[in-house]
Protein backbone atom coordinates (compact mmCIF):
# COMPACT_ATOMS: atom_id res chain seq x y z
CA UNK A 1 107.45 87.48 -67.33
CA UNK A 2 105.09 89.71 -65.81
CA UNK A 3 101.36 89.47 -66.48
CA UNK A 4 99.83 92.01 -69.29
CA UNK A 5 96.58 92.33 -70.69
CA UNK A 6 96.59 91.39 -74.33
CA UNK A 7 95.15 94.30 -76.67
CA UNK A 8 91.68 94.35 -77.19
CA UNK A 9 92.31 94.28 -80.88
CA UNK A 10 94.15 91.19 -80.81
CA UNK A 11 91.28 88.82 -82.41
CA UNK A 12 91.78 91.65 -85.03
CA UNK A 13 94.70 90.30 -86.52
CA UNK A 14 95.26 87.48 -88.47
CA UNK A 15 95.80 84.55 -86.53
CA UNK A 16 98.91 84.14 -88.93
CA UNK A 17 100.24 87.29 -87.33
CA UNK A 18 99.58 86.29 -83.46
CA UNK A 19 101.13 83.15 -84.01
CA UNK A 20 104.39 84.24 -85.48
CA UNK A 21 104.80 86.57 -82.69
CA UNK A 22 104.43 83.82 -80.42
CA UNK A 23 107.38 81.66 -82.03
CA UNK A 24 109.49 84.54 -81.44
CA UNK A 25 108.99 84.74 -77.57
CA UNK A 26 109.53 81.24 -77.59
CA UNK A 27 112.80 81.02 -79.80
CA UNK A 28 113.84 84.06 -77.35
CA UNK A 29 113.45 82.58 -74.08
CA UNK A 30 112.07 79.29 -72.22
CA UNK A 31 109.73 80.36 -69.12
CA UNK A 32 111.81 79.07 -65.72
CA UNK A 33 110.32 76.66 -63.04
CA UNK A 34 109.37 79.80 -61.10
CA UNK A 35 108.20 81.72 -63.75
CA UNK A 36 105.65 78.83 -65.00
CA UNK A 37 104.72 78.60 -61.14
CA UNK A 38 104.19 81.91 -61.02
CA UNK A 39 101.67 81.82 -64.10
CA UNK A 40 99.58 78.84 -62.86
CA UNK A 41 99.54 81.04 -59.39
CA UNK A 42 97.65 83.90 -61.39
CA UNK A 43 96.03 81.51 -63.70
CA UNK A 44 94.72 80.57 -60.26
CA UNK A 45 93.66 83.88 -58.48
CA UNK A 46 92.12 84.80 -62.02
CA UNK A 47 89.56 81.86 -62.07
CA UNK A 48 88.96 82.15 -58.33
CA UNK A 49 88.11 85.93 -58.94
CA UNK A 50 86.01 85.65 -62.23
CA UNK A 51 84.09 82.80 -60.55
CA UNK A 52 80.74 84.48 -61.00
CA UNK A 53 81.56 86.23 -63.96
CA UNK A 54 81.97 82.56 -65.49
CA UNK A 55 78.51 81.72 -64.13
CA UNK A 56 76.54 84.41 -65.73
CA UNK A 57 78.49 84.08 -69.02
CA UNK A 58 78.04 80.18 -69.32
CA UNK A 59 74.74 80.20 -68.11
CA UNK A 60 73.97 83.10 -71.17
CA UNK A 61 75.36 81.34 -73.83
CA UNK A 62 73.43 77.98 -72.45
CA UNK A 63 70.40 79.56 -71.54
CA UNK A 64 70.19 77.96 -68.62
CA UNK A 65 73.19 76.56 -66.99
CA UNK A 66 73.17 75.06 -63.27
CA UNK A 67 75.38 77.11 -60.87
CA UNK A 68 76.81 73.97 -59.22
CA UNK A 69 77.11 72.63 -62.18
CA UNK A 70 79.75 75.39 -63.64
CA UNK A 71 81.60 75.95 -60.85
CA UNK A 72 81.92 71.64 -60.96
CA UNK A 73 82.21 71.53 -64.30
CA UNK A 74 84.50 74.35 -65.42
CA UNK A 75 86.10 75.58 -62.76
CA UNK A 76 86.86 73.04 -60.27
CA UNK A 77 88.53 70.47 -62.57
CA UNK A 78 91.29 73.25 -63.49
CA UNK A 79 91.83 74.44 -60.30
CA UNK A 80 92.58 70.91 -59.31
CA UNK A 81 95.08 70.45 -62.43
CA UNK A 82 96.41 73.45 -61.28
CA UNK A 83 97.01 72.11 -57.64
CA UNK A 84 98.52 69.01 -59.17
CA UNK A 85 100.70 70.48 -61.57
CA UNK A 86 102.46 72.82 -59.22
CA UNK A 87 102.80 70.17 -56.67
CA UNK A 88 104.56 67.66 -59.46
CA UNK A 89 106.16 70.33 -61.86
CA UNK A 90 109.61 70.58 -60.51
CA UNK A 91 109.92 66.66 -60.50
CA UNK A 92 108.13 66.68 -63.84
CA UNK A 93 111.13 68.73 -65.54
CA UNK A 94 114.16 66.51 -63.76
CA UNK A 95 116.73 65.33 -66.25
CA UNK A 96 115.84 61.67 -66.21
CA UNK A 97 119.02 59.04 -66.26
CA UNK A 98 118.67 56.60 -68.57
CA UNK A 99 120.78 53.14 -68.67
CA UNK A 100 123.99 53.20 -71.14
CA UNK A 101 125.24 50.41 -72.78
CA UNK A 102 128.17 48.95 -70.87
CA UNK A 103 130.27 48.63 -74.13
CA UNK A 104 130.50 52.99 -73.96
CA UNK A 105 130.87 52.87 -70.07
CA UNK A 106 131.64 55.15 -68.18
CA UNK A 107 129.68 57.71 -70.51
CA UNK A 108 126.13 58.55 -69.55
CA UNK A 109 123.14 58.81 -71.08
CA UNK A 110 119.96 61.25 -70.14
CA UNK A 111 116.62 62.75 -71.16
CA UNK A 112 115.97 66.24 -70.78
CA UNK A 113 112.35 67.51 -71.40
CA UNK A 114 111.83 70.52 -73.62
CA UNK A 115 109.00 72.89 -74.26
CA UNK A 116 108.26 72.56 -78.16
CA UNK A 117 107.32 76.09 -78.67
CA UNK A 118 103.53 77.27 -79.09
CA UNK A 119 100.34 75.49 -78.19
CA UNK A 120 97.05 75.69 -80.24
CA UNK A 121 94.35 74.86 -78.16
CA UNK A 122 90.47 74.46 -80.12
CA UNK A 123 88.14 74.17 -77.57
CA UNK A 124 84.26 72.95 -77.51
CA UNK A 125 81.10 75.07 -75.99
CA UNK A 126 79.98 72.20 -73.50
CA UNK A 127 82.45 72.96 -70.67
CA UNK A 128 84.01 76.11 -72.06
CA UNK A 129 86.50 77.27 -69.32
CA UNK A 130 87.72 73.82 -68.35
CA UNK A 131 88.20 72.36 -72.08
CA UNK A 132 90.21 75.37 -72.88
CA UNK A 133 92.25 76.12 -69.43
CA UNK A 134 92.92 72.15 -68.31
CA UNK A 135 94.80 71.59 -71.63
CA UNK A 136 96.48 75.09 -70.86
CA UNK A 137 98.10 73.96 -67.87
CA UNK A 138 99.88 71.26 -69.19
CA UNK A 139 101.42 74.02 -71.83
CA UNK A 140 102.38 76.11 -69.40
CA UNK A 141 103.48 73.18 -67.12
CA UNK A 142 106.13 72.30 -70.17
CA UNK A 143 107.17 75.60 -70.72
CA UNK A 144 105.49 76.71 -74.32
CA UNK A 145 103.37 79.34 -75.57
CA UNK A 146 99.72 79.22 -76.21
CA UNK A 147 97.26 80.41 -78.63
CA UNK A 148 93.65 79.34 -77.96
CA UNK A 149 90.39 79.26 -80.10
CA UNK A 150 87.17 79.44 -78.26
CA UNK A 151 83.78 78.16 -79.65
CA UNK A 152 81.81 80.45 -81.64
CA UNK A 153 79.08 79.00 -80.23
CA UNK A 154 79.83 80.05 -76.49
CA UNK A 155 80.52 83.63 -77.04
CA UNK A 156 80.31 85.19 -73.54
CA UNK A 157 82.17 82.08 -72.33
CA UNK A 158 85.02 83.45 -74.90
CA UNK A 159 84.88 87.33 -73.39
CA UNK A 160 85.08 86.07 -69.90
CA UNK A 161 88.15 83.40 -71.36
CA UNK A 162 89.79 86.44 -72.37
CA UNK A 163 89.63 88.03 -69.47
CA UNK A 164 91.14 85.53 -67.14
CA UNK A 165 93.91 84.39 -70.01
CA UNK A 166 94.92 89.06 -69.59
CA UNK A 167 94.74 88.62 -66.24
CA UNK A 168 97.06 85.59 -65.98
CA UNK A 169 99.35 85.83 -68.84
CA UNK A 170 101.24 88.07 -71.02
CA UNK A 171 100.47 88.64 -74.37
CA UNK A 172 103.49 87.21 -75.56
CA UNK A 173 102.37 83.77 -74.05
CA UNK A 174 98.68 82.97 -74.03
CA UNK A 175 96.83 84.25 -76.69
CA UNK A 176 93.27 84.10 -77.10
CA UNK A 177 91.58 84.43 -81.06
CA UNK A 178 87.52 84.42 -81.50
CA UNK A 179 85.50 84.00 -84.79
CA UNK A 180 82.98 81.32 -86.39
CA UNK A 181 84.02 78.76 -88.91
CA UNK A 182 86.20 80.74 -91.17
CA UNK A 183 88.75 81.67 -88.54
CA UNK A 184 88.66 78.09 -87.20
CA UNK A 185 89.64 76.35 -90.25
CA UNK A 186 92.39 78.54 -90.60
CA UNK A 187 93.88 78.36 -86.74
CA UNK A 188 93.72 74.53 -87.71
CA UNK A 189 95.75 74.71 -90.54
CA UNK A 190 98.14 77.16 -88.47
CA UNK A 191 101.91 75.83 -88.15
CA UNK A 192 101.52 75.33 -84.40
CA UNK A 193 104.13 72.82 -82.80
CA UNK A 194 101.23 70.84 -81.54
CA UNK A 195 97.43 71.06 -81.58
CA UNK A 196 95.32 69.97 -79.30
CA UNK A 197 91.54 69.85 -80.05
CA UNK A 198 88.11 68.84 -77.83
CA UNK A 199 85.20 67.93 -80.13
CA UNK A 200 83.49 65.85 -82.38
CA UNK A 201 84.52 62.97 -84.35
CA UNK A 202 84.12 64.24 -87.64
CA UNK A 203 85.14 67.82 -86.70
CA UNK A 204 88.37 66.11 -85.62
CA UNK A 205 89.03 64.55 -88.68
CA UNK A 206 88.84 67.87 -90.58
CA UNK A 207 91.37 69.54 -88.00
CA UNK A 208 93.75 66.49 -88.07
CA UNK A 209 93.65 66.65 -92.40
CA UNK A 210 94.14 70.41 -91.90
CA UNK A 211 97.14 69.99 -89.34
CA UNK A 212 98.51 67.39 -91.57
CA UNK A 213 99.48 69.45 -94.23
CA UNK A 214 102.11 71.28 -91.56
CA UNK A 215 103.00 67.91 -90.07
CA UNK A 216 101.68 69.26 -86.66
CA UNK A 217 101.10 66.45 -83.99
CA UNK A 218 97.34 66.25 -82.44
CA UNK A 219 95.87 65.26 -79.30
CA UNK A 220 92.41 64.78 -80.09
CA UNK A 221 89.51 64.20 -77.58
CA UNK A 222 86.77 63.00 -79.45
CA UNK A 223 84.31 61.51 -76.96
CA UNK A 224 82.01 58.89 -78.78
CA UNK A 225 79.30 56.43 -77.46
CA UNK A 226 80.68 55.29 -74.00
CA UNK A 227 78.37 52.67 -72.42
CA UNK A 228 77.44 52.10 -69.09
CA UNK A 229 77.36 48.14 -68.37
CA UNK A 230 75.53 47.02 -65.17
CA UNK A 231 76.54 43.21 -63.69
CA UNK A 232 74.05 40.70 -62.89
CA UNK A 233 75.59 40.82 -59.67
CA UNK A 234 74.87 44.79 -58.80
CA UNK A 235 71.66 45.93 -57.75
CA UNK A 236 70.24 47.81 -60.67
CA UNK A 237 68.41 50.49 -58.68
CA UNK A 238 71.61 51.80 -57.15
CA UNK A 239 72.93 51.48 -60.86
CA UNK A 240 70.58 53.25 -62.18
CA UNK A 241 70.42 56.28 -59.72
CA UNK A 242 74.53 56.52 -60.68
CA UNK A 243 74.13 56.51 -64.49
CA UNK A 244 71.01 58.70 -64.20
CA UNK A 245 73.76 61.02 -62.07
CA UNK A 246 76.08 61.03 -64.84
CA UNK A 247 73.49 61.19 -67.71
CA UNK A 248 71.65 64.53 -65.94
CA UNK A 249 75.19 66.46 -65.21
CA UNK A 250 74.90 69.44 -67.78
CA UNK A 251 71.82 67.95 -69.43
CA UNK A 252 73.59 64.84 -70.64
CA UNK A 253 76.41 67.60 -72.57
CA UNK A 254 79.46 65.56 -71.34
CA UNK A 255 81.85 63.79 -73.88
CA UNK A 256 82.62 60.85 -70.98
CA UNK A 257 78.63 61.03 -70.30
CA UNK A 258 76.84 58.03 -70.13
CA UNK A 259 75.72 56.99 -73.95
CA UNK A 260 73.82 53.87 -73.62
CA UNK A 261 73.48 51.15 -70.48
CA UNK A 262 73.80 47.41 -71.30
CA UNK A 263 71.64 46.11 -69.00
CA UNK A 264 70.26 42.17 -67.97
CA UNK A 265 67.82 41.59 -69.21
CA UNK A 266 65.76 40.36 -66.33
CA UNK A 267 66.91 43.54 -64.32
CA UNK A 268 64.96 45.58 -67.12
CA UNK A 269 62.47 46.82 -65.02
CA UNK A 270 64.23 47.23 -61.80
CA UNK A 271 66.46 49.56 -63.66
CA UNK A 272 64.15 51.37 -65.59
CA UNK A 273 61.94 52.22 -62.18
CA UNK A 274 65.89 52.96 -60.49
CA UNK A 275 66.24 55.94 -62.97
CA UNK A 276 62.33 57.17 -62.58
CA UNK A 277 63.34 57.14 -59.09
CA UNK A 278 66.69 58.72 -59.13
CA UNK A 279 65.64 61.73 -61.45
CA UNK A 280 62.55 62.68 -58.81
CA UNK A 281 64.89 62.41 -56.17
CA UNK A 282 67.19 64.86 -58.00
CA UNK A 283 64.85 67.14 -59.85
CA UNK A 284 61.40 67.01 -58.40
CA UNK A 285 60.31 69.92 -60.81
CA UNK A 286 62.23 70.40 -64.44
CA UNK A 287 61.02 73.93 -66.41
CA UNK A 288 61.78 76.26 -63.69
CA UNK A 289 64.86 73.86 -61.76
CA UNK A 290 67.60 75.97 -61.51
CA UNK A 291 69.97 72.73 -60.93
CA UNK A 292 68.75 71.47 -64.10
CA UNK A 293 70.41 72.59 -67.48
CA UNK A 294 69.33 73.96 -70.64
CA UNK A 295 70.25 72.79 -74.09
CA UNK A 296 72.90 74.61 -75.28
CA UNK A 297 71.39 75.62 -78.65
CA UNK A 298 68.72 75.10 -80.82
CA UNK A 299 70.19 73.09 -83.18
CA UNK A 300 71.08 70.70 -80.28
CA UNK A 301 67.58 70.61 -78.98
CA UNK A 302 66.01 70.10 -82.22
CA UNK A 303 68.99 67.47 -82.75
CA UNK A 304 68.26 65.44 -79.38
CA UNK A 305 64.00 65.68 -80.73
CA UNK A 306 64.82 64.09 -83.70
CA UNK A 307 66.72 61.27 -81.87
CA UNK A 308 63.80 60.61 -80.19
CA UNK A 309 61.74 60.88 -82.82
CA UNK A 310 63.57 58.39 -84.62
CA UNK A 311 63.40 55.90 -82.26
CA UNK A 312 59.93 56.12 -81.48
CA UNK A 313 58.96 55.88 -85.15
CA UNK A 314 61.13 52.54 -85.54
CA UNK A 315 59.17 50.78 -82.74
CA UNK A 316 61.49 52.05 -79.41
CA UNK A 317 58.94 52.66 -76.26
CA UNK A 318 60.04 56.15 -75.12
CA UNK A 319 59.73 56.80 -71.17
CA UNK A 320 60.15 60.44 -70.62
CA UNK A 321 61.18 60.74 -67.06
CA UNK A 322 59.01 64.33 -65.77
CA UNK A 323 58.22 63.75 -62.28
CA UNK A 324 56.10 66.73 -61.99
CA UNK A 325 54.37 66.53 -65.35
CA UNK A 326 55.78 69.29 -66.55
CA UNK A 327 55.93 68.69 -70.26
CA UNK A 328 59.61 70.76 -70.26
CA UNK A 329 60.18 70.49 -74.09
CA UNK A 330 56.47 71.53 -75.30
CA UNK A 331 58.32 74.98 -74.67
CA UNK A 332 61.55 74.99 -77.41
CA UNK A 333 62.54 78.36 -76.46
CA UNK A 334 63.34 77.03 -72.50
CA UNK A 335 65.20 74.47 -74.48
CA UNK A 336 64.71 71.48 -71.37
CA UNK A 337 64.56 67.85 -72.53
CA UNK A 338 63.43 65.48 -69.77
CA UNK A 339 65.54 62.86 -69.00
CA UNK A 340 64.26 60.16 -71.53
CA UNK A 341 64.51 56.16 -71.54
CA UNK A 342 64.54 54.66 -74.65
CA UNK A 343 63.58 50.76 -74.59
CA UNK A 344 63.85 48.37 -77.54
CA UNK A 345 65.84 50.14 -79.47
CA UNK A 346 67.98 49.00 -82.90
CA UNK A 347 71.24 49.36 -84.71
CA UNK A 348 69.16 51.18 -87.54
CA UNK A 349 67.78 54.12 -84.84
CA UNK A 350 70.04 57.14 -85.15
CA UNK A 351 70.29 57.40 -81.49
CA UNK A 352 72.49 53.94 -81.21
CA UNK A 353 74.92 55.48 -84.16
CA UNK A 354 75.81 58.73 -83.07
CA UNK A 355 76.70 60.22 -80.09
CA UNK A 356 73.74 61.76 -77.94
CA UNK A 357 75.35 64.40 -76.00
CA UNK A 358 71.87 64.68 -73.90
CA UNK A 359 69.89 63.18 -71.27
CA UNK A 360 68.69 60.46 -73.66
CA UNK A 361 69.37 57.09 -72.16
CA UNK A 362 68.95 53.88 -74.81
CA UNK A 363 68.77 50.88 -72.60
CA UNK A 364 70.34 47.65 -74.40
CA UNK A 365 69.49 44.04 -72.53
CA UNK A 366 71.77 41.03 -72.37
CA UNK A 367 71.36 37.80 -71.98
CA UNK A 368 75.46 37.11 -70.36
CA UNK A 369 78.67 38.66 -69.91
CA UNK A 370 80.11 37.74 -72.75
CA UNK A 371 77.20 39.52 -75.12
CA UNK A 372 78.06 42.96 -73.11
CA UNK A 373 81.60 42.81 -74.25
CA UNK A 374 81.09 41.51 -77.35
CA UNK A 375 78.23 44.43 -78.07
CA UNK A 376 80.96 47.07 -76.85
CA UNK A 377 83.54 45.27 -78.87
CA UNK A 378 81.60 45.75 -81.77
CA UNK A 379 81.49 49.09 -82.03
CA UNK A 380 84.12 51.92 -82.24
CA UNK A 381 86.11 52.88 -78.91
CA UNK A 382 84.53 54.81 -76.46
CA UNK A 383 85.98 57.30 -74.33
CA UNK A 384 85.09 56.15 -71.27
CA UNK A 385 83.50 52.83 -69.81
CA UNK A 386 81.12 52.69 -66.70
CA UNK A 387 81.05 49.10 -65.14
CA UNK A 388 78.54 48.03 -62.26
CA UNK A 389 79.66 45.06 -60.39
CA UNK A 390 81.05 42.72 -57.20
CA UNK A 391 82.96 40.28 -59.33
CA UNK A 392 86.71 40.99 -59.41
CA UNK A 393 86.57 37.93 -62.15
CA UNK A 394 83.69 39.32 -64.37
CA UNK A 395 85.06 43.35 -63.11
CA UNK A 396 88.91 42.04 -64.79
CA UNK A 397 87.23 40.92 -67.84
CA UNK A 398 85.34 43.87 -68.94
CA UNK A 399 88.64 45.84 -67.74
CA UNK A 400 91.23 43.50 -70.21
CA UNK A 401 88.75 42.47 -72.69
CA UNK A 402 87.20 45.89 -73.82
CA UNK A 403 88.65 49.10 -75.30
CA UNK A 404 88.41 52.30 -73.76
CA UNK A 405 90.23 55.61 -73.33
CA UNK A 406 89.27 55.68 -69.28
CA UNK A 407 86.88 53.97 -66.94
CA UNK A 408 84.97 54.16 -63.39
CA UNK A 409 83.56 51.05 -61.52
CA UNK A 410 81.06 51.32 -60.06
CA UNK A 411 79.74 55.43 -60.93
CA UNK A 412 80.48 57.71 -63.75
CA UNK A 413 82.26 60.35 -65.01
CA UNK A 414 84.64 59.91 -61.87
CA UNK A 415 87.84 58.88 -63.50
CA UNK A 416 88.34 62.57 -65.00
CA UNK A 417 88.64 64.16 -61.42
CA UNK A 418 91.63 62.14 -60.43
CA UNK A 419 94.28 64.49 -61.09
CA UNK A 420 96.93 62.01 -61.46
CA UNK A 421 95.63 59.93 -63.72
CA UNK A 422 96.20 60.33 -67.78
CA UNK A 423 92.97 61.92 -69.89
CA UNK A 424 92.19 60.91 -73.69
CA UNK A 425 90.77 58.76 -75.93
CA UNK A 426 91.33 55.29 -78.35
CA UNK A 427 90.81 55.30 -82.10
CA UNK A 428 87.20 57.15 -83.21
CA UNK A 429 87.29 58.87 -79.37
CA UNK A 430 90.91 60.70 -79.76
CA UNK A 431 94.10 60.16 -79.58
CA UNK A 432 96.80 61.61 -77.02
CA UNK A 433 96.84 62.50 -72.75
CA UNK A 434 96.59 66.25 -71.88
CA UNK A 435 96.01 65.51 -67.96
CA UNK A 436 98.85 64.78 -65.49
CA UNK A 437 102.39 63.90 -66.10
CA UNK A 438 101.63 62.57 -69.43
CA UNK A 439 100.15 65.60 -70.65
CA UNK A 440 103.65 67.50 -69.53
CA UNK A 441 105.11 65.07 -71.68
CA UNK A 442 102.79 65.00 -74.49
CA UNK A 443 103.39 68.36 -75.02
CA UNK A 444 107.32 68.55 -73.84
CA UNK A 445 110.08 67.15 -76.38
CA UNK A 446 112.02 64.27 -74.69
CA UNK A 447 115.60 65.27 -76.26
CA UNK A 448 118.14 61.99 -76.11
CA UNK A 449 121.50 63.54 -74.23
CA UNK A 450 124.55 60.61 -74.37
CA UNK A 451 127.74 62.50 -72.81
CA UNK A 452 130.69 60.87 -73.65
CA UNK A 453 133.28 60.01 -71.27
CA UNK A 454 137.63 60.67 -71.66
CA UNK A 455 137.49 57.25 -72.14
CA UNK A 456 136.30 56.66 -75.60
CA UNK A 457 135.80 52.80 -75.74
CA UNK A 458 134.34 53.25 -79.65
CA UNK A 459 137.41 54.31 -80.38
CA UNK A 460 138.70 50.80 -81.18
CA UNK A 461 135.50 50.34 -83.52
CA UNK A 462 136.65 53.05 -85.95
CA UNK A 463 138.90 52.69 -89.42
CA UNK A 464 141.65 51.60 -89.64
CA UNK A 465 140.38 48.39 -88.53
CA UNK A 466 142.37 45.66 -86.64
CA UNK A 467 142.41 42.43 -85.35
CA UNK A 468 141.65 44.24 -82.02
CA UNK A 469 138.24 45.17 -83.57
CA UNK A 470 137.68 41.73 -84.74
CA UNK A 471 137.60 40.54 -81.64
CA UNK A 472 135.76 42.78 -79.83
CA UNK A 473 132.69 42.70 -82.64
CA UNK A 474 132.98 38.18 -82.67
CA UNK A 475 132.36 38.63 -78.86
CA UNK A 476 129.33 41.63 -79.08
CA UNK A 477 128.04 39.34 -82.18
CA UNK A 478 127.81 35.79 -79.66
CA UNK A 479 130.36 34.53 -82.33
């Protein structure tokens, strides 16, 4: 399968149209080890080489967008996948042995891994190359065709997508379809053989209803309010300067970002003067920081205002967090928001229902353990989990006690860049693994293979029956 570059018309067609072309390369042929090596290889060279062309484009449709942080954030993440995958793939697609029953010995019994045709992959605007390509890996990885479905609201992330998917792929196996809301209900309701999607939690219960009607399987990663807990044990400054770390990366536009930090409450103040101290350290100036990211739209920055808003008009003591008095968000078209503490807050305050997805930190107090867990508990799964802490007791508790879909001790955000280990969500924050071995099997179909041997031992199990078959079934019964 050598590389082509799709047509330039190909958002042009129905989606309908680019899909049923992909079913029939994949009912014509499965891609070999060598030839899905191959692809990740240009998949490879193809990031490496657009590397700046993804800078510019993100940082256009954010209007500001660190350097560091794209090539971190989109680019590095997939290149590691990519590493890991080819390193693993030929073990990956083994025939596994499986144990058979001793009554049908000698046969044998096996699992052979299959690709399940064509992909669709619905990706978000926050990290635009890496929510699209790390999920594409694992396709290719199994063997199936791909059809992907950019955000609207990332357009020159989609051109430069485009361009890496033609320089990697064929047309006949990654294909890439742009448009706003109409063309995205309708990939979503496409027949696809499974669909992953990268959003929000009410977006993904529209796409699941939608896939639903095709019986499609999902992998949904859904993100949600993952807390950050900090142990009485743990010194709260070097807490703080880690969650402020995770809560900063992209402006706080991370789905495993740092929602809200439980925190004692005696360490209050230690940890509220850790994060004043951690966000000079890291951004000594905000408006004109070039390592400090825009909001990605308007709506979002007017969203994250109101949040605060909120808050402070329900009694919550907002601590912007502008080292050099800047004032970033007097100017909406820069669209900067300050890192921002907010203390006291409620269950009524919008900002402790919904997901922030911005460098808005609510800090919660505790008086023990067992409130932390109990708070978390409480509330719908998170994605990911951020604990603080010495104890290996009170460490194993909030491990086997809480919910999560991943979790770092002692940082944030860490967990994702471990190559080997499974990615997704629990309940409200997704369902399904798209990272690692599990995401070649998510996406593979584990066919049952029992090869029976010349000697048929059911044979003395079948009509006419005898007294030979009564004694065989009193001894498999215990009788």
């Amino acid at each position: 399968m050598d590389a082509a570059t799709p047509a330039p018309a190909a958002s042009s067609r129905h989606p309908s149209a680019i899909l049923s072309d992909l079913k029939e390369a994949a009912r014509k042929r499965v891609p070999t080890y060598e030839e899905r090596i191959d692809a990740l290889d240009r998949l490879q060279a193809a990031l490496v080489a657009r590397k700046d062309a993804i800078v510019r484009a993100v940082a256009a449709d954010f209007g500001h967008r660190s350097k560091h942080e794209t090539l971190m954030g989109d680019i590095l993440p997939v290149l590691g996948a990519i590493q890991h995958t080819k390193t693993h793939l030929r073990d990956w697609m083994e025939p596994e042995d499986r144990e058979t029953d001793w009554v049908h010995f000698p046969s044998t019994s096996k699992v052979i891994h299959q690709p399940l045709g064509v992909v669709g992959i619905i990706a978000p605007w926050n990290y635009p190359l890496q929510l699209t390509l790390s999920p594409l890996v694992g396709a290719v990885a199994a063997g199936n065709r791909s059809m992907i479905k950019p955000s609207e609201l990332a357009p020159r992330s989609a051109d430069v997508l485009r361009d890496v998917v033609g320089d990697a792929f064929a047309a006949d196996w990654v294909a890439v379809v742009t448009g706003g809301q109409e063309v995205a209900e309708t990939f979503a309701a496409l027949p696809f053989d499974h669909l992953i999607f990268t959003g929000s939690t009410r977006v993904g219960k529209l796409v699941m209803r939608a896939a639903s009607d095709n019986l499609v399987p999902v992998t949904l990663e859904l993100g949600g309010k993952s807390p950050a807990i900090v142990g009485r044990d743990y010194d709260a400054g070097t807490a703080a300067s880690r969650i402020m770390c995770g809560k900063t990366f992209n402006a706080g536009q991370t789905c495993i970002a740092p929602d809200y930090a439980l925190v004692p409450t005696d360490a209050r103040g230690s940890f509220v003067e850790g994060c004043r101290a951690a966000v000079t350290r890291m951004y000594p100036t905000l408006a004109g920081n070039p390592d400090y990211s825009g909001i990605a739209s308007d709506a979002h920055y007017e969203r994250l205002r109101a949040l605060v808003d909120d808050a402070r008009s329900q009694g919550a003591e907002v601590v912007e967090l502008d080292p050099a008095n800047e004032k970033p968000g007097a100017d909406a078209t820069a669209r900067k928001i300050a890192p921002t503490l907010l203390l006291g807050v409620t269950d009524s305050m919008h900002c402790m229902q919904d997901e922030i997805f911005g460098p808005l930190l609510p800090i919660v107090t505790y008086a023990g353990i067992d409130q932390a867990i109990a708070h978390v508990n409480a509330r719908p799964r998170p994605l990911a989990l951020y604990y603080f802490g010495h104890s290996e007791a009170e460490t194993n508790r909030v491990l086997t006690e809480t919910l999560s879909g991943g979790v770092t001790i002692n940082d944030t955000l860490l967990h994702i860049m471990q190559n080997d280990l499974p990615y997704g969500g629990v309940g409200a924050s997704g369902m399904g693994k798209y990272h690692s071995r599990e995401g070649f099997l998510a996406l593979s179909h584990q066919k049952s293979v029992f090869r029976q041997s010349w000697i048929r031992a059911r044979g003395l199990l079948v009509p006419p029956y005898r007294a030979t078959a009564d004694r065989l079934l009193r001894f498999l019964l215990g009788a």
